[in-house]
N, C-alpha and C. Protein backbone atom coordinates (compact mmCIF):
# COMPACT_ATOMS: atom_id res chain seq x y z
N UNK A 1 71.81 -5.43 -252.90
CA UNK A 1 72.52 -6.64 -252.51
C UNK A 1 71.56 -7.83 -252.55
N UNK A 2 71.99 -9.25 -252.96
CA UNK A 2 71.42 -10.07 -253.17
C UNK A 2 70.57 -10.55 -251.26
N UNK A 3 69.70 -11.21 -251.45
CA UNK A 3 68.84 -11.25 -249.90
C UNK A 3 69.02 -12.57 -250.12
N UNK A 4 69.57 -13.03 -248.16
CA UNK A 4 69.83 -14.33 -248.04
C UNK A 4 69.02 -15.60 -247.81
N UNK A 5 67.63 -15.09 -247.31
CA UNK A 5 66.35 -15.35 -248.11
C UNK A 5 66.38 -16.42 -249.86
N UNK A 6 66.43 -15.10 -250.31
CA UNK A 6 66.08 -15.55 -251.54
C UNK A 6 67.09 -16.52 -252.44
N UNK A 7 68.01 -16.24 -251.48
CA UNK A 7 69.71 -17.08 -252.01
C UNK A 7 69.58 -18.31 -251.79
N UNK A 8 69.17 -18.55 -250.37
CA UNK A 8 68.61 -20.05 -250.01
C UNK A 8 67.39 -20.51 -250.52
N UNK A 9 66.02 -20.23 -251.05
CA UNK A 9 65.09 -20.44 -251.48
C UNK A 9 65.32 -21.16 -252.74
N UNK A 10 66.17 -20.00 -253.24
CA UNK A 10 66.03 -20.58 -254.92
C UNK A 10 67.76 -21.09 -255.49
N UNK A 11 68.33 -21.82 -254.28
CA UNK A 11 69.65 -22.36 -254.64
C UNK A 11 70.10 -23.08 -255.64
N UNK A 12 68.99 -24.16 -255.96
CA UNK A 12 69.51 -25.15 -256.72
C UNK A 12 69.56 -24.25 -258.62
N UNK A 13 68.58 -23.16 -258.43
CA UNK A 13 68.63 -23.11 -259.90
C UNK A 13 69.60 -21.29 -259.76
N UNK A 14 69.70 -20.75 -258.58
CA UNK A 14 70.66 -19.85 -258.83
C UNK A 14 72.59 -20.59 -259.06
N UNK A 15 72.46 -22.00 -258.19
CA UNK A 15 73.72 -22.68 -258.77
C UNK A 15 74.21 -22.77 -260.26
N UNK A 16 73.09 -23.65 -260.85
CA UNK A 16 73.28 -23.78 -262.18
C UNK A 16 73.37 -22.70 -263.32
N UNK A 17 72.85 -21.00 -262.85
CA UNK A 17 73.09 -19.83 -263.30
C UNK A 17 74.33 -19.70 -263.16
N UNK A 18 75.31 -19.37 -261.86
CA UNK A 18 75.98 -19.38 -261.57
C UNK A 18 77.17 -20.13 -262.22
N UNK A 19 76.88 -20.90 -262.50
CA UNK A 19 78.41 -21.85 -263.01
C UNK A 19 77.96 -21.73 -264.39
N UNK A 20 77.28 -21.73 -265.34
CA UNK A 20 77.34 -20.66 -266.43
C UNK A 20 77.70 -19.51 -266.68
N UNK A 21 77.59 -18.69 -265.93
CA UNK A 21 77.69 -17.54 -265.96
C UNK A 21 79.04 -17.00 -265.56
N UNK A 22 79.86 -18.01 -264.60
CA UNK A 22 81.76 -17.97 -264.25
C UNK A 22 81.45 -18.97 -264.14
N UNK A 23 82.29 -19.40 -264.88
CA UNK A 23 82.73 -20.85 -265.79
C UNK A 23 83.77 -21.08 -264.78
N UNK A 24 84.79 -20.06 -263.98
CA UNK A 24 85.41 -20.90 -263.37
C UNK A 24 85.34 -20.84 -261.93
N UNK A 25 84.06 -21.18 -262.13
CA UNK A 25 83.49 -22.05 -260.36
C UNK A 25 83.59 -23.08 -260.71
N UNK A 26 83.85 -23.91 -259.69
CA UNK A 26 83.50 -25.95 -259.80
C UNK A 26 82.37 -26.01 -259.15
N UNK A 27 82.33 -27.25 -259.47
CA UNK A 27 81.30 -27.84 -258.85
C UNK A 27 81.77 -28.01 -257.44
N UNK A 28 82.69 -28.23 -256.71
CA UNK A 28 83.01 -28.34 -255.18
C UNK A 28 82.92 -26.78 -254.76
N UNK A 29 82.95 -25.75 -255.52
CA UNK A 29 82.88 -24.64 -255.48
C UNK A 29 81.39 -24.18 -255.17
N UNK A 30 80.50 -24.37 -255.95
CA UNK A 30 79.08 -24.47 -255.26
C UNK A 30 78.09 -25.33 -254.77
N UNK A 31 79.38 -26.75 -254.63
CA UNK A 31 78.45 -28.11 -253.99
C UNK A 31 78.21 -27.59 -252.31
N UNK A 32 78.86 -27.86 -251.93
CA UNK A 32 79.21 -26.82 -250.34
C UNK A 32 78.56 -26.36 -249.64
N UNK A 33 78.32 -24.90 -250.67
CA UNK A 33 78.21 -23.34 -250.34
C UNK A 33 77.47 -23.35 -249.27
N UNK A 34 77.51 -23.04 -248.07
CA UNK A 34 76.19 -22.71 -247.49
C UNK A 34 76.11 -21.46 -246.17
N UNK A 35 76.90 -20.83 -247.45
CA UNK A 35 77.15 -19.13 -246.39
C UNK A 35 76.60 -18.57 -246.63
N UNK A 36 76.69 -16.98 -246.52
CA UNK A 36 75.95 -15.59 -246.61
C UNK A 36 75.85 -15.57 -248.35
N UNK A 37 75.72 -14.03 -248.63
CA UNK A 37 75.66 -13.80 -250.12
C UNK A 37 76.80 -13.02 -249.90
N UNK A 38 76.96 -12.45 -248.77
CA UNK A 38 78.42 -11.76 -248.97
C UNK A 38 79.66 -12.45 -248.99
N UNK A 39 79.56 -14.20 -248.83
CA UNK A 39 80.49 -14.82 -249.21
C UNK A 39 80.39 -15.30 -250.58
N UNK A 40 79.32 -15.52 -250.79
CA UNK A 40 79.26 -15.86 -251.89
C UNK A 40 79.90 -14.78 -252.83
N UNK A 41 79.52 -13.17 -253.01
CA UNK A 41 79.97 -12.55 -253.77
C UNK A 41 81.72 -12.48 -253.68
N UNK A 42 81.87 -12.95 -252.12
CA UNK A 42 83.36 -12.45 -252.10
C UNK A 42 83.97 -14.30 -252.83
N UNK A 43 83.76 -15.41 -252.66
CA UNK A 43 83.95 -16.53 -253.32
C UNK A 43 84.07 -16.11 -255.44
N UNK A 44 82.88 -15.64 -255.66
CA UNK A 44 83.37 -15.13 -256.97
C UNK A 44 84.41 -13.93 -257.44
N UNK A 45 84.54 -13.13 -256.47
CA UNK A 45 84.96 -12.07 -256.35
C UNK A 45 86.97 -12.85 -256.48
N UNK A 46 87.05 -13.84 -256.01
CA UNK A 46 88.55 -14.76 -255.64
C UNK A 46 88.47 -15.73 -256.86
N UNK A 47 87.58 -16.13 -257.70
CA UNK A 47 87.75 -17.16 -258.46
C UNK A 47 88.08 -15.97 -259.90
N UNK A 48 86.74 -14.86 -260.15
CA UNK A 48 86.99 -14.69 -261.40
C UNK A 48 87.88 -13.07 -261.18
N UNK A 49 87.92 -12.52 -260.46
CA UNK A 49 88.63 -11.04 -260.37
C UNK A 49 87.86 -10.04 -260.64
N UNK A 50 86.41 -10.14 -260.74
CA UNK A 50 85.65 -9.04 -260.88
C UNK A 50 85.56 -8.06 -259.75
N UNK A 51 84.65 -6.79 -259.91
CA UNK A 51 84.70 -6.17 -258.92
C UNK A 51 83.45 -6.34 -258.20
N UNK A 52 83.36 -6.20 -256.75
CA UNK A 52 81.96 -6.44 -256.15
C UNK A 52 80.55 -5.88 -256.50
N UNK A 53 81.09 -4.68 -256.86
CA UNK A 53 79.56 -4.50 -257.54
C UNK A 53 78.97 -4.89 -258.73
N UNK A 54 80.17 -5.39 -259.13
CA UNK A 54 79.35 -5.44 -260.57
C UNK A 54 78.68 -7.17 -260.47
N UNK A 55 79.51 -8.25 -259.47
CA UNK A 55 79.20 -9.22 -259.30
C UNK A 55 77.93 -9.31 -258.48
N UNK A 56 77.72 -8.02 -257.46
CA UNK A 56 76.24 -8.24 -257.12
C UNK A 56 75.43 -7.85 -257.86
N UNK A 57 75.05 -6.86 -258.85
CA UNK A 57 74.88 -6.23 -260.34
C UNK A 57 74.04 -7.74 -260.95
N UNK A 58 75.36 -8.53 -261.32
CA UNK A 58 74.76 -9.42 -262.28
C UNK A 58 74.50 -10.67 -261.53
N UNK A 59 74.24 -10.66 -259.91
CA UNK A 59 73.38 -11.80 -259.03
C UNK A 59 71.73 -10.96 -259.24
N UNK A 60 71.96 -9.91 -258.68
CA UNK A 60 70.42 -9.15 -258.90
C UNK A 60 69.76 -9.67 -260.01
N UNK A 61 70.25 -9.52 -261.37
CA UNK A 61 70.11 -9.35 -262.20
C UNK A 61 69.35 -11.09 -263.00
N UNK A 62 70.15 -11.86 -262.58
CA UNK A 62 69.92 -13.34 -262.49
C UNK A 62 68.88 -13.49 -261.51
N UNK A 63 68.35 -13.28 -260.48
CA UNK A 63 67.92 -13.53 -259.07
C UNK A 63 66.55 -12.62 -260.22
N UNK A 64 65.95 -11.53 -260.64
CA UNK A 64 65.35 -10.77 -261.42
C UNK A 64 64.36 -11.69 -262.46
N UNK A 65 65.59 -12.38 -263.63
CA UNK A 65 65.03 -13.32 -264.51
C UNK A 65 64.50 -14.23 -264.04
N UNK A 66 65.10 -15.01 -263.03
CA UNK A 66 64.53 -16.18 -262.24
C UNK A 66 63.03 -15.98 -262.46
N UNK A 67 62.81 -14.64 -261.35
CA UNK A 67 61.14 -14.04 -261.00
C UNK A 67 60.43 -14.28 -262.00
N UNK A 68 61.25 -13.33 -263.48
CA UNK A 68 59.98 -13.61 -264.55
C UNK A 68 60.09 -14.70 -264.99
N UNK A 69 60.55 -15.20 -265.38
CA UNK A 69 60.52 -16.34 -265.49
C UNK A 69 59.41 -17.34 -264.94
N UNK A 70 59.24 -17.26 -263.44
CA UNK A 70 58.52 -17.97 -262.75
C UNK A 70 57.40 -17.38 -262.93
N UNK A 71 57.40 -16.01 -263.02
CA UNK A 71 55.98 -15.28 -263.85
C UNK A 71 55.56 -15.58 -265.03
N UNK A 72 56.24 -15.86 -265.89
CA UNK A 72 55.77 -16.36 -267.23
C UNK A 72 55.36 -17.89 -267.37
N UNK A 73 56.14 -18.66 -266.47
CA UNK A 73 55.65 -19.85 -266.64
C UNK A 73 54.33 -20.37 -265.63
N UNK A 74 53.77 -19.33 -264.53
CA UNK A 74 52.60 -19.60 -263.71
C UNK A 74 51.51 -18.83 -264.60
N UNK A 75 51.81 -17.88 -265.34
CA UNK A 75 51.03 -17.21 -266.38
C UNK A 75 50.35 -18.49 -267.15
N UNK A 76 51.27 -19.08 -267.65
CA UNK A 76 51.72 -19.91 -268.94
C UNK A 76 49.97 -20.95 -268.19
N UNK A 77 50.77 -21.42 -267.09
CA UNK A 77 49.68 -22.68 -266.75
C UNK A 77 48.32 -22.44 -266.60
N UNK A 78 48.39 -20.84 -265.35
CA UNK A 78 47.07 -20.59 -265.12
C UNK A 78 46.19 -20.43 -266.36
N UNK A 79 46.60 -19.76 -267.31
CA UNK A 79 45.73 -19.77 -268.98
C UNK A 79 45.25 -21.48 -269.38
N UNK A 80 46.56 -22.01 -269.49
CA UNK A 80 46.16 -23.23 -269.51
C UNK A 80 45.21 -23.91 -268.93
N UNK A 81 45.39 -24.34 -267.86
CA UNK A 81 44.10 -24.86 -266.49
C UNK A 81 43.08 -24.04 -267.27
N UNK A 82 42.65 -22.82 -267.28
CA UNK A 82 41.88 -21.74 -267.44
C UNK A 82 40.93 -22.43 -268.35
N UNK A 83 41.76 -22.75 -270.00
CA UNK A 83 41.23 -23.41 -271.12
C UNK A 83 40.59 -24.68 -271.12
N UNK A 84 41.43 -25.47 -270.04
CA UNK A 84 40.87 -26.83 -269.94
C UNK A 84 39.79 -26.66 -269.38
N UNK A 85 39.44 -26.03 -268.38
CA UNK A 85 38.59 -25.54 -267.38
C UNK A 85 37.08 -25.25 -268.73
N UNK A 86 37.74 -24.22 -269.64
CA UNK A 86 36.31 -24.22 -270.47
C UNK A 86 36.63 -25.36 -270.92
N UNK A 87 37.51 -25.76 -271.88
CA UNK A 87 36.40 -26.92 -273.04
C UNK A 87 35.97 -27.91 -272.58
N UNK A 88 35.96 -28.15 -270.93
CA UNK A 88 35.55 -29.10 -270.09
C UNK A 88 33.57 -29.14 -269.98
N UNK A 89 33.81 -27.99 -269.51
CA UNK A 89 32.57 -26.82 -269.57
C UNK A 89 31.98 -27.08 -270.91
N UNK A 90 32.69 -26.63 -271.64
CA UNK A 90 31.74 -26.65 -273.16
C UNK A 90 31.34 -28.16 -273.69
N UNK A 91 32.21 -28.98 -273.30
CA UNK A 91 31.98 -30.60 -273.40
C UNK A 91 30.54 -30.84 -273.05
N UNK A 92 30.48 -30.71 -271.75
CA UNK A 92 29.54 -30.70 -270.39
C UNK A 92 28.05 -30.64 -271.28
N UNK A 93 28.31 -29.25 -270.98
CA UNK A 93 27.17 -28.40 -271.88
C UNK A 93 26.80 -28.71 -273.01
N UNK A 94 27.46 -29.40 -274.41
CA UNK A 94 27.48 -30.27 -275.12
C UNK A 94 26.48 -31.70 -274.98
N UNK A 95 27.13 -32.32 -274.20
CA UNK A 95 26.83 -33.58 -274.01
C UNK A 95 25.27 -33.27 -273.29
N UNK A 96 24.94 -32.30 -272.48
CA UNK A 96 23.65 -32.28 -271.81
C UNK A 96 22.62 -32.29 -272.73
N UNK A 97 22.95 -30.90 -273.48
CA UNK A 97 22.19 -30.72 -274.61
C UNK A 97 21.74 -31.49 -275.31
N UNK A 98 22.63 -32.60 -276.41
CA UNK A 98 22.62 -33.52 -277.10
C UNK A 98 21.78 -34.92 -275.94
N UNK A 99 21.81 -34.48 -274.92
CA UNK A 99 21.01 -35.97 -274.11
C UNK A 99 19.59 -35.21 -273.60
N UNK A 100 19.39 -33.75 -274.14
CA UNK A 100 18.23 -33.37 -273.51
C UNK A 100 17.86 -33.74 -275.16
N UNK A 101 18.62 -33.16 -276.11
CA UNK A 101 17.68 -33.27 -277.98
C UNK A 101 17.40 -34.73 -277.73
N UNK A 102 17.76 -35.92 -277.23
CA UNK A 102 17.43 -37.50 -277.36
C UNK A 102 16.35 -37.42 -276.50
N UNK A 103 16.26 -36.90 -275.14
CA UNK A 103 14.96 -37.46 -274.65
C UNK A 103 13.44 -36.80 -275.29
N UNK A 104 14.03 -35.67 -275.67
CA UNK A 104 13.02 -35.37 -276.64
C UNK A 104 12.00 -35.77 -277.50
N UNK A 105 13.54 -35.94 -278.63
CA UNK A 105 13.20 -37.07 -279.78
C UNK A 105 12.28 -37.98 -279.39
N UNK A 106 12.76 -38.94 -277.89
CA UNK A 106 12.33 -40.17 -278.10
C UNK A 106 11.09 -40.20 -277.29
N UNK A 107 10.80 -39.07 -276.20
CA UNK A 107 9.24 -38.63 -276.07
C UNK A 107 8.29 -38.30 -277.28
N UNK A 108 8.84 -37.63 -278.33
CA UNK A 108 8.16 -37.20 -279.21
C UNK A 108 7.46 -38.57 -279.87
N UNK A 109 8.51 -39.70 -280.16
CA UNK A 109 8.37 -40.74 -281.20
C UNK A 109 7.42 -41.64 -280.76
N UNK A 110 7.20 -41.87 -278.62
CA UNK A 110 6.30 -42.57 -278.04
C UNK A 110 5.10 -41.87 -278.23
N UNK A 111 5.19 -40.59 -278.22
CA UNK A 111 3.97 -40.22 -278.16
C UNK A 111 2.93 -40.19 -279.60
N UNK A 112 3.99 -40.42 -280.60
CA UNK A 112 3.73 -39.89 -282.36
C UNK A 112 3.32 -41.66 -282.34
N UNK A 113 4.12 -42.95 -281.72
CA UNK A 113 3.76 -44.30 -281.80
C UNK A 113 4.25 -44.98 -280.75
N UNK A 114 2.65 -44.55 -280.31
CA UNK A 114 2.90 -45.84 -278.83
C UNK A 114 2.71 -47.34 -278.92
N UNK A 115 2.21 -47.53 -280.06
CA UNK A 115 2.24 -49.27 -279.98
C UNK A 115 3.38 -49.43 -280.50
N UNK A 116 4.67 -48.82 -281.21
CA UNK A 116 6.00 -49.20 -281.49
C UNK A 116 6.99 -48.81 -280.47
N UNK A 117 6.50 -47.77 -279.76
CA UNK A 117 7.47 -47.71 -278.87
C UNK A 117 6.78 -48.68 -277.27
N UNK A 118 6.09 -49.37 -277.25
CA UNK A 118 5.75 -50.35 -276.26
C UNK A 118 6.49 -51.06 -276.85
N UNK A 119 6.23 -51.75 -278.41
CA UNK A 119 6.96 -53.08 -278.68
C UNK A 119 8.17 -53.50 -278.55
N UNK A 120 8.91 -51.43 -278.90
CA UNK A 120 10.54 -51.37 -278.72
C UNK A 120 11.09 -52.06 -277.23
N UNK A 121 10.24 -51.02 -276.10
CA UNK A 121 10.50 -51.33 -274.75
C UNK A 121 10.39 -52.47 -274.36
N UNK A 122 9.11 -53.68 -274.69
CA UNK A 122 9.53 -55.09 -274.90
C UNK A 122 10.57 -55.57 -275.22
N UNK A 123 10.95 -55.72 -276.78
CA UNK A 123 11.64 -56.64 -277.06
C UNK A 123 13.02 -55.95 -276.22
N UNK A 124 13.53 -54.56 -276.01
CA UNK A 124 14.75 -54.53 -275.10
C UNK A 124 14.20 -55.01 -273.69
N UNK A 125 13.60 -55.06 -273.13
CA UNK A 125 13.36 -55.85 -271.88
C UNK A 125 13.39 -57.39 -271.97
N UNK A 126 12.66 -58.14 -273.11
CA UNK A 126 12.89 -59.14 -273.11
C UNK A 126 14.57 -59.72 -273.49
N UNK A 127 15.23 -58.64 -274.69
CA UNK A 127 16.98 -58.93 -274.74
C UNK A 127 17.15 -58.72 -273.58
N UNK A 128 17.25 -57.74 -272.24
CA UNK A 128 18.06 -57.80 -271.16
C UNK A 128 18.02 -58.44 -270.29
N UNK A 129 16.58 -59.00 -270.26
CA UNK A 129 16.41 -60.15 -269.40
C UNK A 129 16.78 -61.88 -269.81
N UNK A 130 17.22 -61.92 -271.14
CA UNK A 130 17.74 -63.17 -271.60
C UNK A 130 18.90 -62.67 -271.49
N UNK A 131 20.04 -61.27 -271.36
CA UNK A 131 21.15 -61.05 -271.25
C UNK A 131 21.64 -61.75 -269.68
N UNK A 132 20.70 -61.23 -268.71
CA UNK A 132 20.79 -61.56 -267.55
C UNK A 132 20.61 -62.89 -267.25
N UNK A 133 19.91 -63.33 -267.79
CA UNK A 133 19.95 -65.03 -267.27
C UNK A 133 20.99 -65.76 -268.18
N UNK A 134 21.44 -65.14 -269.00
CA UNK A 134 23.01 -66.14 -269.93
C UNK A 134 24.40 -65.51 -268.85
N UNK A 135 24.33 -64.64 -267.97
CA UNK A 135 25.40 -64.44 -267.29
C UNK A 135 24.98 -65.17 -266.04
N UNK A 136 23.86 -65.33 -265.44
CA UNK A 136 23.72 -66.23 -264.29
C UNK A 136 23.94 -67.53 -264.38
N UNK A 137 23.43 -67.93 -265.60
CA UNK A 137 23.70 -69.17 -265.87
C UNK A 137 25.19 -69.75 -265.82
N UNK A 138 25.96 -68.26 -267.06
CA UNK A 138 27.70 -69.28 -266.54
C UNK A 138 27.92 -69.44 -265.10
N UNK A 139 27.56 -68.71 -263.95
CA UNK A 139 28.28 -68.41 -262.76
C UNK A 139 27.74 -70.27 -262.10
């Protein structure tokens, strides 16, 4: 038998099963509802003429898919998240690397030419410090 629990939990999308599934429920028919499952089965049981078991049969049965369903689609994400999670990681790890090969490089190049890499560090000190005084100046 369907659990009244789970009848109330997951209403809004066992409704919309529901009125697919007997077409001749209305909508005032399950706008309402807010009884047992044994009314509920006995409410379909008066609209379409089935017999009770077979109408709790195919609530189980709906109430069942729901689950996987909700299993397949928390599957679905956790993998997801999972993936983002690495190529986030592999970015990371990426980008470190590639900023550890630069400081390298550019230890290597001071040390291979230190009077060019003094002159470099000048003239960018002298651009940032004429950068800085053309923005003080507009203010």
């Amino acid at each position: 038998m369907v659990n009244q629990t789970v009848l109330e939990e997951n209403w809004s999308d066992i409704k919309a099963t529901l009125k697919s599934k007997w077409r001749q429920l209305s909508d005032q028919d399950l706008h309402g509802f807010k009884g047992s499952a044994d009314q509920l089965v006995h409410m379909i049981q008066r609209r379409t003429g089935q017999a009770k078991n077979v109408i709790e049969n195919q609530l189980e049965e709906m109430i069942a898919q729901g689950r996987n369903l909700q299993g397949q689609v928390g599957q679905f994400f956790s993998g997801a998240a999972s993936q983002a999670g690495e190529v986030c990681s592999d970015g990371y790890d990426v980008a470190a690397q590639r900023l550890a090969d630069g400081y390298k490089q550019a230890s290597r190049y001071a040390r291979e030419n230190p009077g060019a890499a003094v002159a470099i560090l000048f003239g960018s000190g002298l651009l940032a410090g004429i950068g800085a005084a053309m923005l003080l100046r507009r203010r």
